[in-house]
PDB file of N, CA and C in Angstrom:
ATOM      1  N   UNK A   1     232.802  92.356 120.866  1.00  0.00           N
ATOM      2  CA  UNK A   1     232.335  92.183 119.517  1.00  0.00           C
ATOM      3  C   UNK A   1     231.353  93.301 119.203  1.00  0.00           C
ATOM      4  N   UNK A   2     231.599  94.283 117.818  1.00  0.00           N
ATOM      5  CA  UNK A   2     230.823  95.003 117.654  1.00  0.00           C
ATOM      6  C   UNK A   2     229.431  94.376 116.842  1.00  0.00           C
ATOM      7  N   UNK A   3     228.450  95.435 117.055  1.00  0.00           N
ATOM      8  CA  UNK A   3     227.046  94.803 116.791  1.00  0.00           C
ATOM      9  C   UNK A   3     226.739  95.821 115.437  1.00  0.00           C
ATOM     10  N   UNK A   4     226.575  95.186 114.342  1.00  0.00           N
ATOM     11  CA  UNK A   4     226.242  95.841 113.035  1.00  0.00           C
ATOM     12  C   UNK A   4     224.694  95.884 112.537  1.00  0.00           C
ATOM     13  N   UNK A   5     224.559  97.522 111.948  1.00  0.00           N
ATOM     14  CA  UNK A   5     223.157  97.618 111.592  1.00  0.00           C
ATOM     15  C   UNK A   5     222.601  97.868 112.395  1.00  0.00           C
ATOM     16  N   UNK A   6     221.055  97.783 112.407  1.00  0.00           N
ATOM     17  CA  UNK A   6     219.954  97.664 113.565  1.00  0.00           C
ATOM     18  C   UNK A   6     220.282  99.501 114.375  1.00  0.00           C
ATOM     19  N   UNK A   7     219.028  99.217 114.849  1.00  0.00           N
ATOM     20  CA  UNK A   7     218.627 100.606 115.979  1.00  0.00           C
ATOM     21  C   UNK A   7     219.499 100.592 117.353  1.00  0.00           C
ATOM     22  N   UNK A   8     220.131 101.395 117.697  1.00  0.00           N
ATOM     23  CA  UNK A   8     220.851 101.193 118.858  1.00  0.00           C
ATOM     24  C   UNK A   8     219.582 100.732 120.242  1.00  0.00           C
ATOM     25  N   UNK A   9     220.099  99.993 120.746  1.00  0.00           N
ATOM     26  CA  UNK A   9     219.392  99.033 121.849  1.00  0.00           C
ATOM     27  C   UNK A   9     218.314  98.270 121.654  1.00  0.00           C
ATOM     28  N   UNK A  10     218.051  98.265 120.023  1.00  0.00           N
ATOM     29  CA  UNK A  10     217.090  97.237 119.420  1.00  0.00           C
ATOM     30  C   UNK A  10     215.688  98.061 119.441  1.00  0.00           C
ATOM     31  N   UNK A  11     215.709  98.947 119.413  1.00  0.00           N
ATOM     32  CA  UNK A  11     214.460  99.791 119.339  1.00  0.00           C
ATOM     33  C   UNK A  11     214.021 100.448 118.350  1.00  0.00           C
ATOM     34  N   UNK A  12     213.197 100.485 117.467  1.00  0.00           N
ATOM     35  CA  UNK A  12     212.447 101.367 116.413  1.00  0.00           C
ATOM     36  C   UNK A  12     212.413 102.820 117.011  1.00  0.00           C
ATOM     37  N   UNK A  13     213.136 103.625 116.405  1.00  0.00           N
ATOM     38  CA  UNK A  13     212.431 104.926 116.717  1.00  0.00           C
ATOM     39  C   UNK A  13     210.878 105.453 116.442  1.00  0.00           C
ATOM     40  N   UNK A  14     210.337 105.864 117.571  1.00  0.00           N
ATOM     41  CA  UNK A  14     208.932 106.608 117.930  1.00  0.00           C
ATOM     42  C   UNK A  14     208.175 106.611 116.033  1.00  0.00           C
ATOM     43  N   UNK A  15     208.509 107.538 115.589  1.00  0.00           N
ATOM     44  CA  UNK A  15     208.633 107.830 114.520  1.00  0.00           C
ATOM     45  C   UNK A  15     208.606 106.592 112.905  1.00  0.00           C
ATOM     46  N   UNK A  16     209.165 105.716 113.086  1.00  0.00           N
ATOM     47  CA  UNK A  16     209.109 104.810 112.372  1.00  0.00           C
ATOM     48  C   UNK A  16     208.470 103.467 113.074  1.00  0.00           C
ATOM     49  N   UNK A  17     208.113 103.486 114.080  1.00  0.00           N
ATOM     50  CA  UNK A  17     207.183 102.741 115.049  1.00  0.00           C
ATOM     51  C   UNK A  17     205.833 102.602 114.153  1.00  0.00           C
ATOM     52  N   UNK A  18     205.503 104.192 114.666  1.00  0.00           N
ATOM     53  CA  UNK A  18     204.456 104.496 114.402  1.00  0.00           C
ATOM     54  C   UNK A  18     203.936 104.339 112.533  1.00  0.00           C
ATOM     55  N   UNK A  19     204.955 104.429 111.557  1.00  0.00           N
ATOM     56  CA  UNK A  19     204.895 104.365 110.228  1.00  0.00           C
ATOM     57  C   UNK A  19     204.710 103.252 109.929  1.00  0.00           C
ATOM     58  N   UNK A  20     205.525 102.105 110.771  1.00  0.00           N
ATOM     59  CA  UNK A  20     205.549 100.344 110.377  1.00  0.00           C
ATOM     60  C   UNK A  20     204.023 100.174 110.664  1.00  0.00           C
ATOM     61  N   UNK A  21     203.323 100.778 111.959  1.00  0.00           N
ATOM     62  CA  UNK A  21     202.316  99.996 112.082  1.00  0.00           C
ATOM     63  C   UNK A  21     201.216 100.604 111.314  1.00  0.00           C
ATOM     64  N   UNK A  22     201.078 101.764 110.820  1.00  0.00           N
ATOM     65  CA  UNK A  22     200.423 102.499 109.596  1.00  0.00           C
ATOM     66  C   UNK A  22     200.460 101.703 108.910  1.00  0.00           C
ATOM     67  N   UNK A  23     201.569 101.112 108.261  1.00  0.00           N
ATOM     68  CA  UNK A  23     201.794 100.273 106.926  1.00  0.00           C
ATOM     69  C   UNK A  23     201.266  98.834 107.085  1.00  0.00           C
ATOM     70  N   UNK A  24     201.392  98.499 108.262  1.00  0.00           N
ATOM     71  CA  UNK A  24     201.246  97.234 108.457  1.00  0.00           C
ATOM     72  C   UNK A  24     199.237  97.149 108.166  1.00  0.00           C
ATOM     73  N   UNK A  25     198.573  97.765 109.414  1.00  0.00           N
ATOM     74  CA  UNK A  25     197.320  98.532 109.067  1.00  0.00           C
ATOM     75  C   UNK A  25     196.871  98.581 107.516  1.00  0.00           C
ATOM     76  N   UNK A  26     197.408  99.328 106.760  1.00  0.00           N
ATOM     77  CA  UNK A  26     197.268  99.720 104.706  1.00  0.00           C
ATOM     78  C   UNK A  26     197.032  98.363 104.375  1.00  0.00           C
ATOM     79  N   UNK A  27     198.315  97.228 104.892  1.00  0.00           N
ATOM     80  CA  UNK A  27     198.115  96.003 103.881  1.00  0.00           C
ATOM     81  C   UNK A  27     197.070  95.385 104.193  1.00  0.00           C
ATOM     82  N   UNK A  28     196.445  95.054 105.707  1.00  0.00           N
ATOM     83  CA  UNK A  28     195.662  94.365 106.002  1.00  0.00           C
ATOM     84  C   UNK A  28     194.516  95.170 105.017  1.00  0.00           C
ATOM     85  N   UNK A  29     194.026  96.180 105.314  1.00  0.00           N
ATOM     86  CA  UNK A  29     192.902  96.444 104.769  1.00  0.00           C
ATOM     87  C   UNK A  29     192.335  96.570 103.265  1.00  0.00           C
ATOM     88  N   UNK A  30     193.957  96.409 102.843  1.00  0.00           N
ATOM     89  CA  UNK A  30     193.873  96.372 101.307  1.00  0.00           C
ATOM     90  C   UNK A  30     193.933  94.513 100.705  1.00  0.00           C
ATOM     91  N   UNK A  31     194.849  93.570 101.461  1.00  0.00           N
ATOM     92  CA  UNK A  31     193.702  92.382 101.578  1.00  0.00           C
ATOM     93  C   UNK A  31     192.737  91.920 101.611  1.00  0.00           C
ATOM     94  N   UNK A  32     192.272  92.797 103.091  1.00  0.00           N
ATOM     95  CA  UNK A  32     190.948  92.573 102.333  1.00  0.00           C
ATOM     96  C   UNK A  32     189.689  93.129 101.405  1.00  0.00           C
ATOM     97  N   UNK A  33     190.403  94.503 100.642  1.00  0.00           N
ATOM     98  CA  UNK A  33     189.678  94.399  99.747  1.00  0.00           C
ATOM     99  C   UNK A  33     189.565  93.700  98.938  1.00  0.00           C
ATOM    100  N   UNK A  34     190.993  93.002  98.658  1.00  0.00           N
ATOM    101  CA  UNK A  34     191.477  92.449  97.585  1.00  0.00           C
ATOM    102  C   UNK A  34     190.404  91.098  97.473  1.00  0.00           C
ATOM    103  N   UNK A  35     190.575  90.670  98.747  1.00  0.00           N
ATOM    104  CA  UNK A  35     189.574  89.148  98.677  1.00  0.00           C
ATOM    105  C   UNK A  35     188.322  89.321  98.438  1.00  0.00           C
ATOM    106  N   UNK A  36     187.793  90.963  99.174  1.00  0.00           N
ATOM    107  CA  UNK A  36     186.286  91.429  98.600  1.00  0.00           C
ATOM    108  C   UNK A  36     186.125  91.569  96.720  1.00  0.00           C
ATOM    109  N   UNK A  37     187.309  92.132  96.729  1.00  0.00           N
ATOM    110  CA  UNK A  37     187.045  91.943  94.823  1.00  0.00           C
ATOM    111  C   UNK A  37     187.097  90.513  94.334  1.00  0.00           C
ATOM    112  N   UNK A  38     187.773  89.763  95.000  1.00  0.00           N
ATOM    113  CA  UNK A  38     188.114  88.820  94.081  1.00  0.00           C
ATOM    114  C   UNK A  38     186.645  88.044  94.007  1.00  0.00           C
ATOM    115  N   UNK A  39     185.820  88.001  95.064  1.00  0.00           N
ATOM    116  CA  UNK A  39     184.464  87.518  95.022  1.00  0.00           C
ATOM    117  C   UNK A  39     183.216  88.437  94.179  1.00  0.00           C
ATOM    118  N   UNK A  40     183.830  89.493  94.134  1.00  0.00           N
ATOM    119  CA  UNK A  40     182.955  90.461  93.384  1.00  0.00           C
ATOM    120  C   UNK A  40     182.535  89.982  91.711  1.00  0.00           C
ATOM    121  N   UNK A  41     181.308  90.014  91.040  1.00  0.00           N
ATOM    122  CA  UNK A  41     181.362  89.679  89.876  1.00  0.00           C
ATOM    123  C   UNK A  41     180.733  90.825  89.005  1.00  0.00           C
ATOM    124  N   UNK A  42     181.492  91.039  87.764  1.00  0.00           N
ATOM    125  CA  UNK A  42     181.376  92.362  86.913  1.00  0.00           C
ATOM    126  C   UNK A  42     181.228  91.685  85.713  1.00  0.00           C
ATOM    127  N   UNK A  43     179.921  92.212  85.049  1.00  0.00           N
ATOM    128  CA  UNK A  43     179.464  92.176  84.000  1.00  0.00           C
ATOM    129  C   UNK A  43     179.737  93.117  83.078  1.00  0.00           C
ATOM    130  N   UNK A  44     180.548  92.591  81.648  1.00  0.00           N
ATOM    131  CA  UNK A  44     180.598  93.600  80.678  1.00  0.00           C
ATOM    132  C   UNK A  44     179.775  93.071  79.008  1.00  0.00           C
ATOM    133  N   UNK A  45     179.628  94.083  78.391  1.00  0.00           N
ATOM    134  CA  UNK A  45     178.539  94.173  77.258  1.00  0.00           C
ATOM    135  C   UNK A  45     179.239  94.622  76.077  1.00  0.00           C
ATOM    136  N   UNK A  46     178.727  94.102  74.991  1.00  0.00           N
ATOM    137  CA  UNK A  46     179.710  94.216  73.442  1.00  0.00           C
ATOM    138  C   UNK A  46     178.384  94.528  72.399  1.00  0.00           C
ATOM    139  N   UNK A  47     178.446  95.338  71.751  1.00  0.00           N
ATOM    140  CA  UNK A  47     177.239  95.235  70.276  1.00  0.00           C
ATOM    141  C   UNK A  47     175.846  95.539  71.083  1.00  0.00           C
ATOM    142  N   UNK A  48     175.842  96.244  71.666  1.00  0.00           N
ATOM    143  CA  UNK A  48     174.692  97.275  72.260  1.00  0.00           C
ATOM    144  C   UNK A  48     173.986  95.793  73.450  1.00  0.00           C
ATOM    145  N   UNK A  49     174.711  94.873  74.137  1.00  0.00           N
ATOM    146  CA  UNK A  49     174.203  93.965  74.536  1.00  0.00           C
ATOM    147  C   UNK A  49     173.861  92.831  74.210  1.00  0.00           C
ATOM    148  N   UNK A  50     174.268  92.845  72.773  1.00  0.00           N
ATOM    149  CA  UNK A  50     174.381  91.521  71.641  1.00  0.00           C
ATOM    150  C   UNK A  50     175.119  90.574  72.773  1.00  0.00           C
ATOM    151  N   UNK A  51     176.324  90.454  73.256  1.00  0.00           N
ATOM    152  CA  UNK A  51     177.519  89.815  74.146  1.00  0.00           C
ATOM    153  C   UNK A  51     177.598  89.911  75.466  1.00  0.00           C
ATOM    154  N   UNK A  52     177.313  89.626  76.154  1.00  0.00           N
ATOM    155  CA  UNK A  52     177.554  89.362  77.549  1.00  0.00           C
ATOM    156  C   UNK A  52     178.503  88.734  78.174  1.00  0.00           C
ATOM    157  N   UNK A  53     179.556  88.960  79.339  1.00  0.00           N
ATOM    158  CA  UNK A  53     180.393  88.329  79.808  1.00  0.00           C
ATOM    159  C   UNK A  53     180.761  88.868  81.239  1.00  0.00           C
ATOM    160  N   UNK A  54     180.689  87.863  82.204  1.00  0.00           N
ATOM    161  CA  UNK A  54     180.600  88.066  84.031  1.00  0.00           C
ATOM    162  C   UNK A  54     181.781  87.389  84.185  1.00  0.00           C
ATOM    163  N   UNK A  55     182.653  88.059  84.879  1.00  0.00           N
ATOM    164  CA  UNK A  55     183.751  87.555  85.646  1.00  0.00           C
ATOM    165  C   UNK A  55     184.113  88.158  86.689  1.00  0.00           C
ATOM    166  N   UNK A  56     184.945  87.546  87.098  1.00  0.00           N
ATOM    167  CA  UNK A  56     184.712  87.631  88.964  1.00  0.00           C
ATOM    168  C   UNK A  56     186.519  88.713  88.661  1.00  0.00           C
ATOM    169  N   UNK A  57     186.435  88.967  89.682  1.00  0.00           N
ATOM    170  CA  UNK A  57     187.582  89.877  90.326  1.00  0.00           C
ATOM    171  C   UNK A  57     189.048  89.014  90.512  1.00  0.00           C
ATOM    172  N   UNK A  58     188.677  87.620  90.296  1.00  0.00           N
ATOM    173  CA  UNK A  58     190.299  87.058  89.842  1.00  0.00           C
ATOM    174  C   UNK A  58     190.354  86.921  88.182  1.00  0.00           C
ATOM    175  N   UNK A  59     189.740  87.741  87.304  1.00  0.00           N
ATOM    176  CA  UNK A  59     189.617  87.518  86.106  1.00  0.00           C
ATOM    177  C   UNK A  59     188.952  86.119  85.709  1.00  0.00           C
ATOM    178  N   UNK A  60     188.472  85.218  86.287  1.00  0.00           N
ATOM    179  CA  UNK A  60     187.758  84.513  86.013  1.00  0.00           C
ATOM    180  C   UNK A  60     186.226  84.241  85.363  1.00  0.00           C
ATOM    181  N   UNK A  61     186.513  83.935  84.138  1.00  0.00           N
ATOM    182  CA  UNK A  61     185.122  84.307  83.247  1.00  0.00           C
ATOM    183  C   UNK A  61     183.930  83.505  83.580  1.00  0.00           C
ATOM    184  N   UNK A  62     183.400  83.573  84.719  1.00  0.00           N
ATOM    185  CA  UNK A  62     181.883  82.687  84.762  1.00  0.00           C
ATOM    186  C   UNK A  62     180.772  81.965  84.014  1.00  0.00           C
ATOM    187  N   UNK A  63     180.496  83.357  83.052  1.00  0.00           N
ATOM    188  CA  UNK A  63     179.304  82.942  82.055  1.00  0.00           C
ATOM    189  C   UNK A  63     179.718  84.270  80.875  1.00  0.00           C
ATOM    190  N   UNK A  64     179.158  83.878  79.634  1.00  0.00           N
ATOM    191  CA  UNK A  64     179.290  84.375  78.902  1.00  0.00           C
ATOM    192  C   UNK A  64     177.969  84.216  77.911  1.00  0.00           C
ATOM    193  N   UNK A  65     176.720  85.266  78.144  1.00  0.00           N
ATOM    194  CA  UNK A  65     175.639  85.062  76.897  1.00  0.00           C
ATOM    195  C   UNK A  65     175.438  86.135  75.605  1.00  0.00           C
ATOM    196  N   UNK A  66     175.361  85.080  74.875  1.00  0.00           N
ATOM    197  CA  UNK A  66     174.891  85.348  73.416  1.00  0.00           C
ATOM    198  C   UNK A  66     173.446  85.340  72.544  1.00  0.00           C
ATOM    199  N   UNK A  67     173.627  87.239  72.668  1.00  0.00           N
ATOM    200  CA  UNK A  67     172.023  86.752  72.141  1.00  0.00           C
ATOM    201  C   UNK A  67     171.987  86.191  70.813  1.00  0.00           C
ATOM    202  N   UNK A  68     170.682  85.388  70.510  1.00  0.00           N
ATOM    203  CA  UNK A  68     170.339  84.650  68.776  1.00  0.00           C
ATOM    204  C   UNK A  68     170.533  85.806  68.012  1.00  0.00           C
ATOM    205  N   UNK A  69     169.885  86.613  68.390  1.00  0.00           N
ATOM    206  CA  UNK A  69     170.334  87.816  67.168  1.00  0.00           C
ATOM    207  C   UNK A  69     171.654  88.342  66.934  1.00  0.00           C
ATOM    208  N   UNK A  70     172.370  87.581  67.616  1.00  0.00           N
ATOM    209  CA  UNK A  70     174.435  87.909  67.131  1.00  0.00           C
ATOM    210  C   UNK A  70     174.725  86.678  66.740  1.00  0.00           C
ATOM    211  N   UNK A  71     174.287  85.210  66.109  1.00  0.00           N
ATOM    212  CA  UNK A  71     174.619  84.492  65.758  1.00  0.00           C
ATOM    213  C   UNK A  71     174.139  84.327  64.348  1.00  0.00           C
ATOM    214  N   UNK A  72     175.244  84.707  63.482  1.00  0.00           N
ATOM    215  CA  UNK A  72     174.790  84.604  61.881  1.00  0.00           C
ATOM    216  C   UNK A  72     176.308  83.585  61.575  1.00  0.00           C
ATOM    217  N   UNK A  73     175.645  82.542  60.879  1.00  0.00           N
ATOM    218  CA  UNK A  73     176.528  81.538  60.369  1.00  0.00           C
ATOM    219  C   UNK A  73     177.499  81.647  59.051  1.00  0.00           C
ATOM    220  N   UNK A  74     176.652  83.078  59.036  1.00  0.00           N
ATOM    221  CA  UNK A  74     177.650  83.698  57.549  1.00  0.00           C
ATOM    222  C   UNK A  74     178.642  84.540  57.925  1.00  0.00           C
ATOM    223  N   UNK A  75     178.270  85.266  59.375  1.00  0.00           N
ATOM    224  CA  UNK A  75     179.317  86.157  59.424  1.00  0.00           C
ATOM    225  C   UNK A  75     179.788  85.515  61.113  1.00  0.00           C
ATOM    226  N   UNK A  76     181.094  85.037  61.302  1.00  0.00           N
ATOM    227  CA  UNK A  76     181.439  84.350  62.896  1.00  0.00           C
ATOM    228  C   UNK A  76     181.838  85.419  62.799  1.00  0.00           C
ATOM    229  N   UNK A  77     183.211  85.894  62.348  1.00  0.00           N
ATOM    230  CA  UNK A  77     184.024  86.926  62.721  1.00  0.00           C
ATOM    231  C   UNK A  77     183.291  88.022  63.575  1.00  0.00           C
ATOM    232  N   UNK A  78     182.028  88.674  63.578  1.00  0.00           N
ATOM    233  CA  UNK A  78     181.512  89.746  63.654  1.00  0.00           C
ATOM    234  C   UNK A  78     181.244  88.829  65.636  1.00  0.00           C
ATOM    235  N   UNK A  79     180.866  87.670  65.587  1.00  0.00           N
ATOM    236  CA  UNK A  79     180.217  87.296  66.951  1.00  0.00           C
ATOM    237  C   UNK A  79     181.647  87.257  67.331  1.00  0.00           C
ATOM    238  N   UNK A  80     182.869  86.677  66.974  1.00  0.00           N
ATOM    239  CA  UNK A  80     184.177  86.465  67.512  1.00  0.00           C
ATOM    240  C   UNK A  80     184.295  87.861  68.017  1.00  0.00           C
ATOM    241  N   UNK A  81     184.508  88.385  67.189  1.00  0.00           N
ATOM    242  CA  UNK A  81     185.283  90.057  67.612  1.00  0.00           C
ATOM    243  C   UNK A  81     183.795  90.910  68.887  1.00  0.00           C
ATOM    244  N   UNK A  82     182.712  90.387  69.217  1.00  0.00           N
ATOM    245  CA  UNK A  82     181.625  91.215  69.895  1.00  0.00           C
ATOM    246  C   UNK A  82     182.221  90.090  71.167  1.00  0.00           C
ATOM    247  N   UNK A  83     182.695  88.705  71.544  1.00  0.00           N
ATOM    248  CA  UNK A  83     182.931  88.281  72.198  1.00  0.00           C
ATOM    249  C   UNK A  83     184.438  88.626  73.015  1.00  0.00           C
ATOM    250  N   UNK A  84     185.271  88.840  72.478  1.00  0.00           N
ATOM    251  CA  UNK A  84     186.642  89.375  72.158  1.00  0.00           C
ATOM    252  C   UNK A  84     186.064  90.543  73.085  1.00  0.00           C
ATOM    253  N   UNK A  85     186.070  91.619  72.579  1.00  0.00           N
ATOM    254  CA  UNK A  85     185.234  93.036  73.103  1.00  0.00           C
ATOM    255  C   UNK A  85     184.789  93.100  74.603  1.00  0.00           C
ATOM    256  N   UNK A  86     183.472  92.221  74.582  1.00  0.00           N
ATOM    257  CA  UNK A  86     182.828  92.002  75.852  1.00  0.00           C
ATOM    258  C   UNK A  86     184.131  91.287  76.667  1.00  0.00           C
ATOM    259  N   UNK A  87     185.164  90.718  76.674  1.00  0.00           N
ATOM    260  CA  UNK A  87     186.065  89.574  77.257  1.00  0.00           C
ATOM    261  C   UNK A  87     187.318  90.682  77.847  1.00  0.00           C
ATOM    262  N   UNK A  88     187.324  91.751  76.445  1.00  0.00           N
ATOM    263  CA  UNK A  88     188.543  92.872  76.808  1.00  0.00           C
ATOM    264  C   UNK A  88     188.021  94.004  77.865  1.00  0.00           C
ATOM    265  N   UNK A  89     186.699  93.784  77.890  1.00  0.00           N
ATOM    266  CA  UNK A  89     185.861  95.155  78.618  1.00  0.00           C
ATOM    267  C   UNK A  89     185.502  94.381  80.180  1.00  0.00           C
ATOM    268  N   UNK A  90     185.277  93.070  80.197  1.00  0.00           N
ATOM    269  CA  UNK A  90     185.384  92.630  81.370  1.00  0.00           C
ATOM    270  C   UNK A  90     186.501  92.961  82.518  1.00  0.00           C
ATOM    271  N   UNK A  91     187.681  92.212  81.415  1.00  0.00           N
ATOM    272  CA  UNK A  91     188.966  92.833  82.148  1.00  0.00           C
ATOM    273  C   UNK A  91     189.412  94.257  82.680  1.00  0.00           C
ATOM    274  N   UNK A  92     189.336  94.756  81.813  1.00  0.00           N
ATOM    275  CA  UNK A  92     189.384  96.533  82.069  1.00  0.00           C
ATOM    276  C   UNK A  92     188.377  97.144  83.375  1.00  0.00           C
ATOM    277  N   UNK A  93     187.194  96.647  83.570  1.00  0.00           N
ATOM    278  CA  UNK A  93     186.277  96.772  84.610  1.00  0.00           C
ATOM    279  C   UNK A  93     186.753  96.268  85.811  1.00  0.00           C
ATOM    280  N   UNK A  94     187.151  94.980  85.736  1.00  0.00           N
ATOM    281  CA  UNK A  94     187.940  94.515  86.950  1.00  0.00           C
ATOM    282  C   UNK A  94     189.181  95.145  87.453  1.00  0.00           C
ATOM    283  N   UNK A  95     190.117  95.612  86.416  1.00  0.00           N
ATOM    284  CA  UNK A  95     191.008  96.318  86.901  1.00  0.00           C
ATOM    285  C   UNK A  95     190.802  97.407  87.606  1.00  0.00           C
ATOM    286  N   UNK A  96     189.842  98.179  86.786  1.00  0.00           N
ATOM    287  CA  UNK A  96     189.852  99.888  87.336  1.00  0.00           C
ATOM    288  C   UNK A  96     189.289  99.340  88.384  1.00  0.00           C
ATOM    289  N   UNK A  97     188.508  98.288  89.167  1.00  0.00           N
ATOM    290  CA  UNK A  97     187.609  98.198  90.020  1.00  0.00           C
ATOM    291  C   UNK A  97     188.135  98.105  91.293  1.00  0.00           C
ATOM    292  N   UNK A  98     189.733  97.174  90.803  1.00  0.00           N
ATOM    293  CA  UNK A  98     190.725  96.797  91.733  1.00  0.00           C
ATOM    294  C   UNK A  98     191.684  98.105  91.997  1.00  0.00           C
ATOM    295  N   UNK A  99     192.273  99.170  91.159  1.00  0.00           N
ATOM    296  CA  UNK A  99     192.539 100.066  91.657  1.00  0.00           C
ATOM    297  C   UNK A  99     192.126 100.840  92.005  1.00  0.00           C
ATOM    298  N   UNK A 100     190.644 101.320  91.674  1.00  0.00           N
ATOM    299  CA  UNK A 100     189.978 102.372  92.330  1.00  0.00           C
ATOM    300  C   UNK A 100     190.150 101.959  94.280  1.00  0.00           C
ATOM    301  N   UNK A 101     189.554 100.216  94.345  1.00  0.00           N
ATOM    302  CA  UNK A 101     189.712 100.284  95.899  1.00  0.00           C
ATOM    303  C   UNK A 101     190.833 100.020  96.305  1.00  0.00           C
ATOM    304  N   UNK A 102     192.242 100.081  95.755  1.00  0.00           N
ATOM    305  CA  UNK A 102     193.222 100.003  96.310  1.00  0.00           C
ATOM    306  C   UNK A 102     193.875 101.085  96.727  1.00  0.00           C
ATOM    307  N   UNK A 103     193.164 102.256  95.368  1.00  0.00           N
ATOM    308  CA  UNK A 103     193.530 103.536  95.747  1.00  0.00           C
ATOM    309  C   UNK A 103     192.936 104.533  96.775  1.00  0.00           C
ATOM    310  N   UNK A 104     191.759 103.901  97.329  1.00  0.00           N
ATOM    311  CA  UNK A 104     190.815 104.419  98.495  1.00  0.00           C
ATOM    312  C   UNK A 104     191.579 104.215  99.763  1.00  0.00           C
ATOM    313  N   UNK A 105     192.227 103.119  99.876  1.00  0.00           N
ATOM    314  CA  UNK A 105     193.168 102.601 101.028  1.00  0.00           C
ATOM    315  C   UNK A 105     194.020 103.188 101.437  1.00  0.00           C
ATOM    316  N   UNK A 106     195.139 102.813 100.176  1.00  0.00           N
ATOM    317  CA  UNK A 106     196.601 103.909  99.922  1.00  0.00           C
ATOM    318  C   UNK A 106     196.600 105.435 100.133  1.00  0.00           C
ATOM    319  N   UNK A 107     195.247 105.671  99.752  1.00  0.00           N
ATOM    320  CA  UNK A 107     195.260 107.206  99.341  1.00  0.00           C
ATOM    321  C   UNK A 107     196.495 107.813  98.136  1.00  0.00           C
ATOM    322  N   UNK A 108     196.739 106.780  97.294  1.00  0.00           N
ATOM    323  CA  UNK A 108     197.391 107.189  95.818  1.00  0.00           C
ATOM    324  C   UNK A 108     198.785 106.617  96.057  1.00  0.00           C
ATOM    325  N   UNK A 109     198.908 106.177  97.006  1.00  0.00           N
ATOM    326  CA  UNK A 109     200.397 105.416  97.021  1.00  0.00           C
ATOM    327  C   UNK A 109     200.270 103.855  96.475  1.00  0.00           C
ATOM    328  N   UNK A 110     201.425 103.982  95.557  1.00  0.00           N
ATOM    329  CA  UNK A 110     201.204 102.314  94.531  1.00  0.00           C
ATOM    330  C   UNK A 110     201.025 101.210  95.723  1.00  0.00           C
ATOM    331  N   UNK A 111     200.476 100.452  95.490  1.00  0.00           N
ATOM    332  CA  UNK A 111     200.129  99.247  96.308  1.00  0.00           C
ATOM    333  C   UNK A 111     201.715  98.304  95.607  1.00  0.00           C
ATOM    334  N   UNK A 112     202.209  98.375  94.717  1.00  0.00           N
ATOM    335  CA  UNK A 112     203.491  97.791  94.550  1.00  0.00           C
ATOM    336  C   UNK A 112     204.827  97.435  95.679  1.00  0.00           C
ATOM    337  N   UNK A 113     204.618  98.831  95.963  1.00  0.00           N
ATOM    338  CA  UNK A 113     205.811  98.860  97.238  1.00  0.00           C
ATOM    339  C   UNK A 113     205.298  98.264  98.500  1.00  0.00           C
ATOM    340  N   UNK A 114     204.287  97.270  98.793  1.00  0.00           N
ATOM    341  CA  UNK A 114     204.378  96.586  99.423  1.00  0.00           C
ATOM    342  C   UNK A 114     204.333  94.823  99.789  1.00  0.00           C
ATOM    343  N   UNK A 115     204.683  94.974  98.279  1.00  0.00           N
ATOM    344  CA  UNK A 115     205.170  93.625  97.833  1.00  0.00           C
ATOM    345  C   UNK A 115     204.369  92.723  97.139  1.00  0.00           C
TER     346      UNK A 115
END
């Protein structure tokens, strides 16, 4: 019976040995950045500091403060859209925060291709 696929005598060549366990190495350490970000918490700011908003590295919004001087009962829209802002700038911080250290790892190779 012939034997299909696979490395002849079940062996990784030298060469791709050595690449699997490189790779294998990348993911671990990019785990755990990943779990280091996800505990990480990033504060972003809307209306010169009018808005405040902390969320953690799984996008999770913690706290969110509002100073009295951004609360006018005549105008919400203006506190909606400075909350909005601070909420879109949170996110964006967390991201770049998450690829900057993913890209320290990789050294510029997408973290995609490994699933």
């Amino acid at each position: 019976m012939s034997r299909r696929g696979g490395f002849p005598g079940g062996q990784i060549p030298g060469g791709m040995n050595n690449m699997l366990k490189q790779a294998q190495k990348m993911q671990r350490q990019m785990e755990a950045a990943q779990k280091e970000l996800e505990e990480k918490e990033i504060t972003a700011t809307a209306g010169g500091g009018a808005v405040s908003v902390t969320m953690t590295g799984k996008h999770e919004v913690k706290k969110i403060t509002i100073s009295p001087d951004a609360v006018d009962p005549d105008d919400v829209e203006t506190l909606e859209d400075l909350v909005t802002a601070a909420v879109n700038e949170a996110v964006k911080m967390v991201n770049d925060a998450s690829q900057q250290s993913m890209s320290r790892i990789s050294g510029g190779i997408s973290p995609d291709i490994f699933g």
